[in-house]
PDB file of N, CA and C in Angstrom:
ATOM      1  N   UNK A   1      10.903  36.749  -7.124  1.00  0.00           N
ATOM      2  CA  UNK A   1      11.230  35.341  -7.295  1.00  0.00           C
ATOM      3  C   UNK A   1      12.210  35.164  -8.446  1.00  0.00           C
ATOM      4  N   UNK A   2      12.672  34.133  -8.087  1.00  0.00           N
ATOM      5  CA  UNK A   2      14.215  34.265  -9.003  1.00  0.00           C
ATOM      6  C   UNK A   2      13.506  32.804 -10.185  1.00  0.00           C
ATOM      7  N   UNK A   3      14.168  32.557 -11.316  1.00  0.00           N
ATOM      8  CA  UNK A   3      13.751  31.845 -12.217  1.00  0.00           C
ATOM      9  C   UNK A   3      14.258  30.098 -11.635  1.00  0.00           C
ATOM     10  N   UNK A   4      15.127  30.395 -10.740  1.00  0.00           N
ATOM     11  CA  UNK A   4      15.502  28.880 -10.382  1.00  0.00           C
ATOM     12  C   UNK A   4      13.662  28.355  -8.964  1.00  0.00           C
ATOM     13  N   UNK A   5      14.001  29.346  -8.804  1.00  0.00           N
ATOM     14  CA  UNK A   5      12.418  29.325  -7.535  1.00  0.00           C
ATOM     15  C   UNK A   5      10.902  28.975  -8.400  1.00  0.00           C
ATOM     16  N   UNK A   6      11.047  29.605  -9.063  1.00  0.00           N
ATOM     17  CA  UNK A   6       9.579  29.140 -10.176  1.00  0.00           C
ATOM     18  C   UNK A   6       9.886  27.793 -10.693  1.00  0.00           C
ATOM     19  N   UNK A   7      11.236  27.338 -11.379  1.00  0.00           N
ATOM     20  CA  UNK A   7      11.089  25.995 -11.726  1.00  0.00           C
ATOM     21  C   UNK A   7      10.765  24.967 -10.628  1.00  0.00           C
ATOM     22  N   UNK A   8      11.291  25.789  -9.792  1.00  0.00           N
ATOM     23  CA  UNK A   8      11.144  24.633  -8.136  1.00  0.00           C
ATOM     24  C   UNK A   8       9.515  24.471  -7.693  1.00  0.00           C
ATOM     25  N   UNK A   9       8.810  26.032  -8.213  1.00  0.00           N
ATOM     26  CA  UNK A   9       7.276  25.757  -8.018  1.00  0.00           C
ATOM     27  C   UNK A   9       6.794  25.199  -8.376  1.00  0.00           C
ATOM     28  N   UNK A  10       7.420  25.237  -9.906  1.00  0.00           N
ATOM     29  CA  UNK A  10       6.361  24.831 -11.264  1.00  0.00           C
ATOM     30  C   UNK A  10       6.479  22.804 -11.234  1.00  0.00           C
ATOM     31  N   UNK A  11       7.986  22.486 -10.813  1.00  0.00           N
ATOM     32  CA  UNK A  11       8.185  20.983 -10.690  1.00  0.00           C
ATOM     33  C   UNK A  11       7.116  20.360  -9.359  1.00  0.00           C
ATOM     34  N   UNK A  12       7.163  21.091  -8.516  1.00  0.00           N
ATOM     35  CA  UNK A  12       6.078  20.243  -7.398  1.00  0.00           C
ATOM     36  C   UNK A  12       4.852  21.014  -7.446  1.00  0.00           C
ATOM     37  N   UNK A  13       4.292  21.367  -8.077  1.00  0.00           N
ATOM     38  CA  UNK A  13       3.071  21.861  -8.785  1.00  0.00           C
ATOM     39  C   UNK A  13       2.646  20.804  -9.573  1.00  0.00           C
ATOM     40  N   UNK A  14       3.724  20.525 -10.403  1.00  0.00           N
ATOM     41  CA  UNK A  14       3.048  18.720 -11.306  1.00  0.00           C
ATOM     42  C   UNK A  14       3.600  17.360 -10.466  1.00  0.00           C
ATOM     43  N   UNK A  15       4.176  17.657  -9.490  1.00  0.00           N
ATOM     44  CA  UNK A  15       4.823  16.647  -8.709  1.00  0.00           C
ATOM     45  C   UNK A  15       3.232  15.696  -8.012  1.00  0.00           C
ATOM     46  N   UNK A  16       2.744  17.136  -7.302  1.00  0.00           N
ATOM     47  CA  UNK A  16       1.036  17.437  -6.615  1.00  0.00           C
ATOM     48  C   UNK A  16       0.384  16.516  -8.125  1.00  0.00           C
ATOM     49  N   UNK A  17       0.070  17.347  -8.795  1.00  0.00           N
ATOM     50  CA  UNK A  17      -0.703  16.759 -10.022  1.00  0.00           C
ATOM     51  C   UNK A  17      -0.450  15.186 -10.473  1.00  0.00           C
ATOM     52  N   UNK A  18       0.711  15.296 -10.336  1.00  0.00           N
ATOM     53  CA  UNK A  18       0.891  13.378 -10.047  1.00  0.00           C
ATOM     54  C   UNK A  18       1.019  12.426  -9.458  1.00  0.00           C
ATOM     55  N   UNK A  19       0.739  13.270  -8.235  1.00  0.00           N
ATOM     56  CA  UNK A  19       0.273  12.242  -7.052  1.00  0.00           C
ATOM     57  C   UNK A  19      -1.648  12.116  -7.210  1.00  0.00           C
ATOM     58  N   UNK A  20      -2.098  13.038  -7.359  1.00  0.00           N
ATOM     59  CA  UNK A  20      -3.244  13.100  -7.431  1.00  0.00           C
ATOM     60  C   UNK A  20      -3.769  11.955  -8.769  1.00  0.00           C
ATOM     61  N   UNK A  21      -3.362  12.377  -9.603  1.00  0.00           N
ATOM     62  CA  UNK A  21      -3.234  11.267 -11.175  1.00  0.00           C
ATOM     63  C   UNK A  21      -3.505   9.724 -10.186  1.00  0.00           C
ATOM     64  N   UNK A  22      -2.587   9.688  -9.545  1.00  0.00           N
ATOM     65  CA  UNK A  22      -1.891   8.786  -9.040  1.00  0.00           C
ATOM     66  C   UNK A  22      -3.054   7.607  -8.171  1.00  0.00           C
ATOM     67  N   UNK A  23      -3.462   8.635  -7.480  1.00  0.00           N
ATOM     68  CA  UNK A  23      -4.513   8.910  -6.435  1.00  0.00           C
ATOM     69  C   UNK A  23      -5.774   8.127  -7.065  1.00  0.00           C
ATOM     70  N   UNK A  24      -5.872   8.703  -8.014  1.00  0.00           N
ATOM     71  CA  UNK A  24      -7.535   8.339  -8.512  1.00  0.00           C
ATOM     72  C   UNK A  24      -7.334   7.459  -9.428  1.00  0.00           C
ATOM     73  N   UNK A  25      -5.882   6.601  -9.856  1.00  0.00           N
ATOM     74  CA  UNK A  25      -6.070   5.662 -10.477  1.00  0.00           C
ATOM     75  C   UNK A  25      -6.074   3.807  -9.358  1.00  0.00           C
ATOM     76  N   UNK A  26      -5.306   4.471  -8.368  1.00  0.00           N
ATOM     77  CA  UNK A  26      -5.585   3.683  -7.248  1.00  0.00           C
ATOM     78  C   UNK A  26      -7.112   3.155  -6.743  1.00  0.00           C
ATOM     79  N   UNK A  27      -7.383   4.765  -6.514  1.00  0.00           N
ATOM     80  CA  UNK A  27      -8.920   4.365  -6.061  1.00  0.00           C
ATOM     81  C   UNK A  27     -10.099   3.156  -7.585  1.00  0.00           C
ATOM     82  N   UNK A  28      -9.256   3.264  -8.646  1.00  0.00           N
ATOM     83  CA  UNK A  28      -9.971   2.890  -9.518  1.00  0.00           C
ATOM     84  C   UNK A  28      -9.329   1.213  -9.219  1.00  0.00           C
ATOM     85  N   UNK A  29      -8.065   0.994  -8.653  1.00  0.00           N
ATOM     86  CA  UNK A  29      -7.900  -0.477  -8.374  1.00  0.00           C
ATOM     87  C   UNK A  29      -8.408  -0.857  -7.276  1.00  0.00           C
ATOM     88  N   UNK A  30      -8.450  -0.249  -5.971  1.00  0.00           N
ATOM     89  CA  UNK A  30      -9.309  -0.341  -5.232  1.00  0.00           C
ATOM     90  C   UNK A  30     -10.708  -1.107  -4.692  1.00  0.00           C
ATOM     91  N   UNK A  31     -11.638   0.259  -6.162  1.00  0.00           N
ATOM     92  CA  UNK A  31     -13.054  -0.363  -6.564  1.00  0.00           C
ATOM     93  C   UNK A  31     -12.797  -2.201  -7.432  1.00  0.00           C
ATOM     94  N   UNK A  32     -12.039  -1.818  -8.135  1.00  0.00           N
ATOM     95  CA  UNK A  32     -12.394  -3.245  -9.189  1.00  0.00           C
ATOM     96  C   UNK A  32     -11.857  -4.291  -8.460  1.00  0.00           C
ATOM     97  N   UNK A  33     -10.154  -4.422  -7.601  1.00  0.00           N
ATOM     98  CA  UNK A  33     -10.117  -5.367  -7.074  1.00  0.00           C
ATOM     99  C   UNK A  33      -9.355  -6.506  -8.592  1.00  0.00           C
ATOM    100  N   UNK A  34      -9.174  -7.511  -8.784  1.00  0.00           N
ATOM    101  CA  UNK A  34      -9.969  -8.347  -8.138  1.00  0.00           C
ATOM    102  C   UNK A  34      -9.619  -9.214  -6.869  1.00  0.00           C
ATOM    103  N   UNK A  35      -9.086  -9.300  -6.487  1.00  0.00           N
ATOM    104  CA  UNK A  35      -8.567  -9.913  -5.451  1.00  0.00           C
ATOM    105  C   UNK A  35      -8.247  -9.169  -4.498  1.00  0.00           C
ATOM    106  N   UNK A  36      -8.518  -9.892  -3.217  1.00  0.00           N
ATOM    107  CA  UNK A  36      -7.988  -9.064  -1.842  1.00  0.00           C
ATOM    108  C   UNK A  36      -6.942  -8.673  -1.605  1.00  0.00           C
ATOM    109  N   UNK A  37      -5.913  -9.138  -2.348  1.00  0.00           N
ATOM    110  CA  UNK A  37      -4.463  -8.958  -2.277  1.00  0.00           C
ATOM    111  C   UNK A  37      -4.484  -7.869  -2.840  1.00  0.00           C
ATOM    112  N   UNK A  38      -5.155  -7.838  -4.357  1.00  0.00           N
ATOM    113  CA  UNK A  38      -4.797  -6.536  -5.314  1.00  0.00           C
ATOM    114  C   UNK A  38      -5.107  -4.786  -4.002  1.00  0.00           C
ATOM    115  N   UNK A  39      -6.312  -5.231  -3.650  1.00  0.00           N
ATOM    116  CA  UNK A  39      -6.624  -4.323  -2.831  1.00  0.00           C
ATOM    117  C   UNK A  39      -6.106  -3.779  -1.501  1.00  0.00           C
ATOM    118  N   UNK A  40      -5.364  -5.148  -0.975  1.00  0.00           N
ATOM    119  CA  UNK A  40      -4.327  -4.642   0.150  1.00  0.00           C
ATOM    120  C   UNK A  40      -2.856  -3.881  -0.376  1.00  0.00           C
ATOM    121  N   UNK A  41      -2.418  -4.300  -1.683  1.00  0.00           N
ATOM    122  CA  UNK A  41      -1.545  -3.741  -2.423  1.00  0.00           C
ATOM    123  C   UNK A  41      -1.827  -2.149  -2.937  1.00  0.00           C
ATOM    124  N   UNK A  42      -3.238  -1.948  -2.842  1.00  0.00           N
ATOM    125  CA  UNK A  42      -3.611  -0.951  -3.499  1.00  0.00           C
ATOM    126  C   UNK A  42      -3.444   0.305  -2.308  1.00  0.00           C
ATOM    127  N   UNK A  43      -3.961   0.063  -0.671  1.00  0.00           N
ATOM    128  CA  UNK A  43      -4.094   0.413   0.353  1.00  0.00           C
ATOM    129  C   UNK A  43      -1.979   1.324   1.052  1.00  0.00           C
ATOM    130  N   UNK A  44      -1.568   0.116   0.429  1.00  0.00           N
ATOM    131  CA  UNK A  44      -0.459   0.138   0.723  1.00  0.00           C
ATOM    132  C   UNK A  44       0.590   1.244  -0.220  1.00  0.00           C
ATOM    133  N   UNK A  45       0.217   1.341  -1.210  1.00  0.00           N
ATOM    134  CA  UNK A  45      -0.025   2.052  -2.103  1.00  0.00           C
ATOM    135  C   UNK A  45      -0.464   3.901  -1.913  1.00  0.00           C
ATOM    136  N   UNK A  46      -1.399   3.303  -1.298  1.00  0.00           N
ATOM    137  CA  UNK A  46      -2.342   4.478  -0.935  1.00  0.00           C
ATOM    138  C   UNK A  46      -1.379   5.433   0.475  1.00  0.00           C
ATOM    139  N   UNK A  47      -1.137   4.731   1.361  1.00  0.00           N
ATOM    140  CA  UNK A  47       0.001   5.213   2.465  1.00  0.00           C
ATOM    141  C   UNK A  47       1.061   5.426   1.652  1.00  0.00           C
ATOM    142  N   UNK A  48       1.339   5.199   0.987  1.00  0.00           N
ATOM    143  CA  UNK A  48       3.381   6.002   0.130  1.00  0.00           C
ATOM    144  C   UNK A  48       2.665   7.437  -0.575  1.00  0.00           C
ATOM    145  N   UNK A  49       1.173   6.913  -1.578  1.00  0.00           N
ATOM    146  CA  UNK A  49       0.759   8.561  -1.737  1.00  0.00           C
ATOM    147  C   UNK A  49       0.802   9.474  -0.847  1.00  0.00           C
ATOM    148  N   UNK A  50      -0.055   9.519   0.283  1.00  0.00           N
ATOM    149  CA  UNK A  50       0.160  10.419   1.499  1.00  0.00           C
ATOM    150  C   UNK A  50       1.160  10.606   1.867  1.00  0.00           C
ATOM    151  N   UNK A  51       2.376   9.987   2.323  1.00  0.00           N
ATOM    152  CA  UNK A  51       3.978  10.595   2.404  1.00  0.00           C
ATOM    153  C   UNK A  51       4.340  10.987   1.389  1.00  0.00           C
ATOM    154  N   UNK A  52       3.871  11.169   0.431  1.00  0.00           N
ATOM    155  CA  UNK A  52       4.538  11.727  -1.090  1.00  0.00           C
ATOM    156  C   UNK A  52       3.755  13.388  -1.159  1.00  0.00           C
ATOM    157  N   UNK A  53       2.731  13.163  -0.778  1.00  0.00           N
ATOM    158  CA  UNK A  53       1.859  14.631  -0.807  1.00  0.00           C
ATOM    159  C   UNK A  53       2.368  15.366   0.363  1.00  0.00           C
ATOM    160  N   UNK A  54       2.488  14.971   1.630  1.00  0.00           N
ATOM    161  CA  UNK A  54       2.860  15.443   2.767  1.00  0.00           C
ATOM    162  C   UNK A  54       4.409  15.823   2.807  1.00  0.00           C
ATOM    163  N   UNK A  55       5.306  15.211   2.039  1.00  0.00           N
ATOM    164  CA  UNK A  55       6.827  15.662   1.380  1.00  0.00           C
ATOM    165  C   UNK A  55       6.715  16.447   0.549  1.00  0.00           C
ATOM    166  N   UNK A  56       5.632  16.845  -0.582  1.00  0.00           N
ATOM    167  CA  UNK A  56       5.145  17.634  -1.475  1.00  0.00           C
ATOM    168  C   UNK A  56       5.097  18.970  -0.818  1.00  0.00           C
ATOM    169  N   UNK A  57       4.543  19.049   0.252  1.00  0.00           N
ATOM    170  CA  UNK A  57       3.560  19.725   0.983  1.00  0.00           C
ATOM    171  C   UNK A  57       5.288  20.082   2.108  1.00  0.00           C
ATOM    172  N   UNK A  58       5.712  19.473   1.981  1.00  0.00           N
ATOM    173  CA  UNK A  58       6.917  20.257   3.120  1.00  0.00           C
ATOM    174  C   UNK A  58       8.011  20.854   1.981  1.00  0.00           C
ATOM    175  N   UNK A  59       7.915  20.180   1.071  1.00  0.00           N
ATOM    176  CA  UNK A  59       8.891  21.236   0.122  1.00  0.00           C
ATOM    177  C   UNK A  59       7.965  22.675  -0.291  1.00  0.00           C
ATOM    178  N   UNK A  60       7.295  22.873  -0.261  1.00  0.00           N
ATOM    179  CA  UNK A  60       6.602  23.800  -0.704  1.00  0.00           C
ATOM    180  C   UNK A  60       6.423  24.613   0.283  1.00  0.00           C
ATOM    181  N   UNK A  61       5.978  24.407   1.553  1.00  0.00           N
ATOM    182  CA  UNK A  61       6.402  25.496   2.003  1.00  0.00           C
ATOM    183  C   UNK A  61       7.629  25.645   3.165  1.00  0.00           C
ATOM    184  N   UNK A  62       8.450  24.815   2.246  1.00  0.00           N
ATOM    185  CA  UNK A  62       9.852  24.474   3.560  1.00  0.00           C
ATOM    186  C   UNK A  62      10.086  24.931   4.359  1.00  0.00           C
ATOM    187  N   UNK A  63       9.035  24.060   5.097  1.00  0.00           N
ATOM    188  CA  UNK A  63       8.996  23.460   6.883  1.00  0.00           C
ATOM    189  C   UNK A  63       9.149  21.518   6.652  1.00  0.00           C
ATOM    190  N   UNK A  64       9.817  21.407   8.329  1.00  0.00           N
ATOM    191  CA  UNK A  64      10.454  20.458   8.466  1.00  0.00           C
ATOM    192  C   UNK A  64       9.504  19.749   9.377  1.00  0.00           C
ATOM    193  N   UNK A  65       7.549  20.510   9.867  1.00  0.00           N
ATOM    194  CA  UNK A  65       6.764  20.024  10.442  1.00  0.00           C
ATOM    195  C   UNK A  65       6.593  18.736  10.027  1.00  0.00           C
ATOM    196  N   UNK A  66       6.472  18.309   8.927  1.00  0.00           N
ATOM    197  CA  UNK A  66       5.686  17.092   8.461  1.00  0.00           C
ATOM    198  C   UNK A  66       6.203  16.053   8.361  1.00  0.00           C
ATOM    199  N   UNK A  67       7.753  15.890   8.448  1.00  0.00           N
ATOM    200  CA  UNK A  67       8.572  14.600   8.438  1.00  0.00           C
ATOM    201  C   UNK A  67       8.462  13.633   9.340  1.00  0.00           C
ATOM    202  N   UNK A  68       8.579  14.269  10.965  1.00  0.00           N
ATOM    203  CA  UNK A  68       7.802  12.751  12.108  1.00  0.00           C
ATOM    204  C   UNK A  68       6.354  12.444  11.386  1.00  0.00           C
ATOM    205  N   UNK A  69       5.537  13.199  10.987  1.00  0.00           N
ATOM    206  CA  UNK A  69       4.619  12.322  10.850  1.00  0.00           C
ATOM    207  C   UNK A  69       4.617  11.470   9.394  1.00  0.00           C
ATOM    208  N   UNK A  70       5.367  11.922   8.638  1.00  0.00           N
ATOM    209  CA  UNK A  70       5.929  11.385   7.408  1.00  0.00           C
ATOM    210  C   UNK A  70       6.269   9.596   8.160  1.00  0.00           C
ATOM    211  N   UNK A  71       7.270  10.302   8.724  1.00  0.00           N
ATOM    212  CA  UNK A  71       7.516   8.782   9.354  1.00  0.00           C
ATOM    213  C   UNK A  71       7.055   7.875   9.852  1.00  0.00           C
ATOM    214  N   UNK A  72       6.424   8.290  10.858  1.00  0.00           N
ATOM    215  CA  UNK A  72       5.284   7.524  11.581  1.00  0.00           C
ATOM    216  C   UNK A  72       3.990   6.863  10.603  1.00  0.00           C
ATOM    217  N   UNK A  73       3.698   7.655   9.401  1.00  0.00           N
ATOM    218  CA  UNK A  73       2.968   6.758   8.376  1.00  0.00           C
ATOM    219  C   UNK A  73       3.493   5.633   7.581  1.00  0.00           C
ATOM    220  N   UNK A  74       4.715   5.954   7.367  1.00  0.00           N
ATOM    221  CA  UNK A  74       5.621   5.133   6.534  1.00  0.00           C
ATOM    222  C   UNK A  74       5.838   3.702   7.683  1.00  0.00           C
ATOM    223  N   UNK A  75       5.909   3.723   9.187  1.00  0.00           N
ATOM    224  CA  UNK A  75       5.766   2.720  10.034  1.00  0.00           C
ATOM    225  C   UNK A  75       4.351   1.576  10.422  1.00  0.00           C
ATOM    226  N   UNK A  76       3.439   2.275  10.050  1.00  0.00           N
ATOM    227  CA  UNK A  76       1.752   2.330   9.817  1.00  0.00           C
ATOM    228  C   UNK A  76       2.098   1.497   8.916  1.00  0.00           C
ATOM    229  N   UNK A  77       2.516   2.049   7.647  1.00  0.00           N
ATOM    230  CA  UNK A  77       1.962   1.697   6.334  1.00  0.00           C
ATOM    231  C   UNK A  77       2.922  -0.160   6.381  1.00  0.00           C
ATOM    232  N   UNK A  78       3.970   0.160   7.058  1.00  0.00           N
ATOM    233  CA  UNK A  78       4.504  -1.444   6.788  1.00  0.00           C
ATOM    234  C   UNK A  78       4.116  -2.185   7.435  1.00  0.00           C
ATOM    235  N   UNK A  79       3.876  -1.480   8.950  1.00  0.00           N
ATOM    236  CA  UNK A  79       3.044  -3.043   9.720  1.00  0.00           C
ATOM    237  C   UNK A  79       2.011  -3.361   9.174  1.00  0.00           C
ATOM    238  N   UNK A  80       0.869  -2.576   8.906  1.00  0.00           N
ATOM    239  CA  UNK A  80      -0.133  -3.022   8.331  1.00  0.00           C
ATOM    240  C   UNK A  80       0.138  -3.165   6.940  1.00  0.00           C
ATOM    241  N   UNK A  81       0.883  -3.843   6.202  1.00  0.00           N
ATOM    242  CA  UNK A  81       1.176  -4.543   4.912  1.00  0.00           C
ATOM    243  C   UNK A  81       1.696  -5.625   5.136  1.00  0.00           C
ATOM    244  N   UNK A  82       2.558  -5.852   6.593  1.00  0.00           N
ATOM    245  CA  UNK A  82       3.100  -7.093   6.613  1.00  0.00           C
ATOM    246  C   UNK A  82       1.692  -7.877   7.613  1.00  0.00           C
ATOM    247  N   UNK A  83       1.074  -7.113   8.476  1.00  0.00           N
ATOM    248  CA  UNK A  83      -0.102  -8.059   8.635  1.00  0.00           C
ATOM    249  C   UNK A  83      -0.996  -8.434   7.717  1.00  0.00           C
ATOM    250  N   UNK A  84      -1.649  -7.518   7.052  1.00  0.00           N
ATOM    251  CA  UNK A  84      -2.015  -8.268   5.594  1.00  0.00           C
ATOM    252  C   UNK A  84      -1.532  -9.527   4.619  1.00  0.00           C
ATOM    253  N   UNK A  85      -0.337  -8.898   4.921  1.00  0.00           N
ATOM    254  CA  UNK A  85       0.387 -10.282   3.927  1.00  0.00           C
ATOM    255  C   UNK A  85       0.200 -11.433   4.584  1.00  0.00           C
ATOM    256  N   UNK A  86       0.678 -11.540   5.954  1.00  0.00           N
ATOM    257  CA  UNK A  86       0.460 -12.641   6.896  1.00  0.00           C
ATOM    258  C   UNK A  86      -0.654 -13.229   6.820  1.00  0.00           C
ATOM    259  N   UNK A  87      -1.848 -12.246   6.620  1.00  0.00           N
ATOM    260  CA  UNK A  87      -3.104 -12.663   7.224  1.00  0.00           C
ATOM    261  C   UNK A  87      -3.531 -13.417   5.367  1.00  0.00           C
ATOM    262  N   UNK A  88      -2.996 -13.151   4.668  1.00  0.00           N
ATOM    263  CA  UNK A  88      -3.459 -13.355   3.429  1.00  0.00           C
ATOM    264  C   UNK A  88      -2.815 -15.219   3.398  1.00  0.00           C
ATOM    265  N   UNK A  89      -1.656 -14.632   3.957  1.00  0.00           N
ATOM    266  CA  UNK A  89      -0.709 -15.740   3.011  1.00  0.00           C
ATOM    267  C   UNK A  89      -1.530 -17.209   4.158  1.00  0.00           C
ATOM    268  N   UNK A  90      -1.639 -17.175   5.301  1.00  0.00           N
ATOM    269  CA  UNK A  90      -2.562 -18.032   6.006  1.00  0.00           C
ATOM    270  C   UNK A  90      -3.612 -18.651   5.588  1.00  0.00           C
ATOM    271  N   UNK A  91      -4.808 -17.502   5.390  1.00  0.00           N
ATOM    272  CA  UNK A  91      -5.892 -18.049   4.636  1.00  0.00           C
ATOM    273  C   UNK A  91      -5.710 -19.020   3.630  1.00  0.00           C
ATOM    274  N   UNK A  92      -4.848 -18.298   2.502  1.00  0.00           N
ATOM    275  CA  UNK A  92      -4.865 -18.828   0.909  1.00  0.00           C
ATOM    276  C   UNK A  92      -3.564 -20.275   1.186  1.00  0.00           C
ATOM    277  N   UNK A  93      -3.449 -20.716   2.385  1.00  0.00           N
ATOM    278  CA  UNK A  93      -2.582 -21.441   2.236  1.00  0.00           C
ATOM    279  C   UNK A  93      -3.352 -22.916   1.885  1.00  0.00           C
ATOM    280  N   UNK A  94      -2.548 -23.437   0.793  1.00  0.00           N
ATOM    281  CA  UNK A  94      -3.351 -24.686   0.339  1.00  0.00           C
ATOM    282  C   UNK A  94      -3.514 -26.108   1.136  1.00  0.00           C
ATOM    283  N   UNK A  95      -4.864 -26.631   1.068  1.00  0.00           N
ATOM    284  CA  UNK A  95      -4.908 -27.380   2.218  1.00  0.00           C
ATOM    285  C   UNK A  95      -4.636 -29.101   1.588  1.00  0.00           C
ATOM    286  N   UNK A  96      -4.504 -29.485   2.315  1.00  0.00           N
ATOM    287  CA  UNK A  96      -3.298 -31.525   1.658  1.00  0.00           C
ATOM    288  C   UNK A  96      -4.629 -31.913   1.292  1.00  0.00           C
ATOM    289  N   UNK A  97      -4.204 -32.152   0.159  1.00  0.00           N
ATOM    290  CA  UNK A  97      -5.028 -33.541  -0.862  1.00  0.00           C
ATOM    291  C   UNK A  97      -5.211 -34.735  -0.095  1.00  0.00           C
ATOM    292  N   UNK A  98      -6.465 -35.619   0.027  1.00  0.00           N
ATOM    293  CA  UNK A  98      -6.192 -36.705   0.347  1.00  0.00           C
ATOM    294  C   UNK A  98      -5.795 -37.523  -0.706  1.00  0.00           C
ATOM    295  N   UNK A  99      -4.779 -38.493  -0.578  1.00  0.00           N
ATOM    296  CA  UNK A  99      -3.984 -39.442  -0.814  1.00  0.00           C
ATOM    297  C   UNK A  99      -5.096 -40.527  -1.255  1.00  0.00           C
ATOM    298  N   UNK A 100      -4.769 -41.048  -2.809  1.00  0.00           N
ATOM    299  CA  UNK A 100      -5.928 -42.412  -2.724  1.00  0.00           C
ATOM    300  C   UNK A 100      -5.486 -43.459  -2.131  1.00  0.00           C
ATOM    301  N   UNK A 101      -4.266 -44.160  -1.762  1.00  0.00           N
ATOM    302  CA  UNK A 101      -3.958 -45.879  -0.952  1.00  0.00           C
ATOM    303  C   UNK A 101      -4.946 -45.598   0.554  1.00  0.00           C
ATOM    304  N   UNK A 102      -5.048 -43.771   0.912  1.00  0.00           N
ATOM    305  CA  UNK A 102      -5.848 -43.889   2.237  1.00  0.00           C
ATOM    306  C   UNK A 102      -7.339 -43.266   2.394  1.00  0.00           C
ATOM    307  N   UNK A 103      -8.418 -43.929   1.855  1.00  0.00           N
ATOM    308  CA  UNK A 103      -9.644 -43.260   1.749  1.00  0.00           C
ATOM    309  C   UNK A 103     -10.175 -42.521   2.979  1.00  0.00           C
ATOM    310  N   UNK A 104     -10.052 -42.841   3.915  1.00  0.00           N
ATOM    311  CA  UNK A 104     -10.004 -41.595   4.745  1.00  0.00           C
ATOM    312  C   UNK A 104      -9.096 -40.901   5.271  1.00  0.00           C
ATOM    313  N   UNK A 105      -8.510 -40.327   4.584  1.00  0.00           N
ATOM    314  CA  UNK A 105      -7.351 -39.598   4.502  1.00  0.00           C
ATOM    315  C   UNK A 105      -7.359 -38.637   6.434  1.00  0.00           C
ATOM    316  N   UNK A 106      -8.493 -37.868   6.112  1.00  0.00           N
ATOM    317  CA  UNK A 106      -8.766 -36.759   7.308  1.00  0.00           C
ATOM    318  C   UNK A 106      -9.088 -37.365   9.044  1.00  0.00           C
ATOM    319  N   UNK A 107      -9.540 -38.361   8.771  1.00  0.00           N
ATOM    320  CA  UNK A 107      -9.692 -39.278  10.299  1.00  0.00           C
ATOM    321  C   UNK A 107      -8.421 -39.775  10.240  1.00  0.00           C
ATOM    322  N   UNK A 108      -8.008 -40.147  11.770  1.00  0.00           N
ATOM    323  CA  UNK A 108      -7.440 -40.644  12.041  1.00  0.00           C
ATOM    324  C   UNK A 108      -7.495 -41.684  12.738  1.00  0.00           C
ATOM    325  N   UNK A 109      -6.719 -43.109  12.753  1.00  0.00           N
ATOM    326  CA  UNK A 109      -7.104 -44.072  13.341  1.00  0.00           C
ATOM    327  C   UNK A 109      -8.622 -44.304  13.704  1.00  0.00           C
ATOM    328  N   UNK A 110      -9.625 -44.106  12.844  1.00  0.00           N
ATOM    329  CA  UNK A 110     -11.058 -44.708  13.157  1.00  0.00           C
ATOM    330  C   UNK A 110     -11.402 -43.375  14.374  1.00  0.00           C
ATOM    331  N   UNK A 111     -11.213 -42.447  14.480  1.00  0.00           N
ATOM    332  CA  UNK A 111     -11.836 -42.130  15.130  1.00  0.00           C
ATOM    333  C   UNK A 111     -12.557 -40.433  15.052  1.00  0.00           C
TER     334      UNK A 111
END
């Protein structure tokens, strides 16, 4: 092994180590939360780690196996972030004040 090949080991050797870092500080936003958002952010999050380990994991032993599925997660990971978002931004959408000149604001015409 030539000295340019070991730096190449030794860099995605801590590349690994900081995804993992990475990994278990997620899972620590995860658990606490607080919000559902934080946690769909966290999820989303969690899919770019796995293409980052699995790119890790194809430089290391350079093969070009892992890139469709690289991809195909990275397609995963956005639909299901933009349905989340959707599904979030719906819920939390704020609902109309009633108005005081109309005390029953929510009926309509008496009925």
């Amino acid at each position: 092994m030539t000295t340019t090949e070991n730096v190449d080991r030794w860099l995605l050797y801590v590349a690994v180590a900081m995804i993992v870092v990475a990994g278990l500080l997620l899972l620590a936003r995860i658990w606490r939360g607080p919000s559902m958002l934080d946690r769909a952010l966290s999820l989303d999050v969690c899919a770019a780690l796995i293409i980052a380990g699995l790119g890790a994991r194809a430089a290391l032993v350079r093969d070009t196996f892992y890139f469709p599925i690289m991809l195909v997660l990275a397609f995963l990971g956005f639909t299901g972030s933009v349905g989340i978002a959707r599904f979030i931004a719906v819920r939390d959408r704020p609902r109309p004040r009633p108005r005081p000149d109309r005390p029953n604001d929510t009926k309509e015409n008496g009925s």
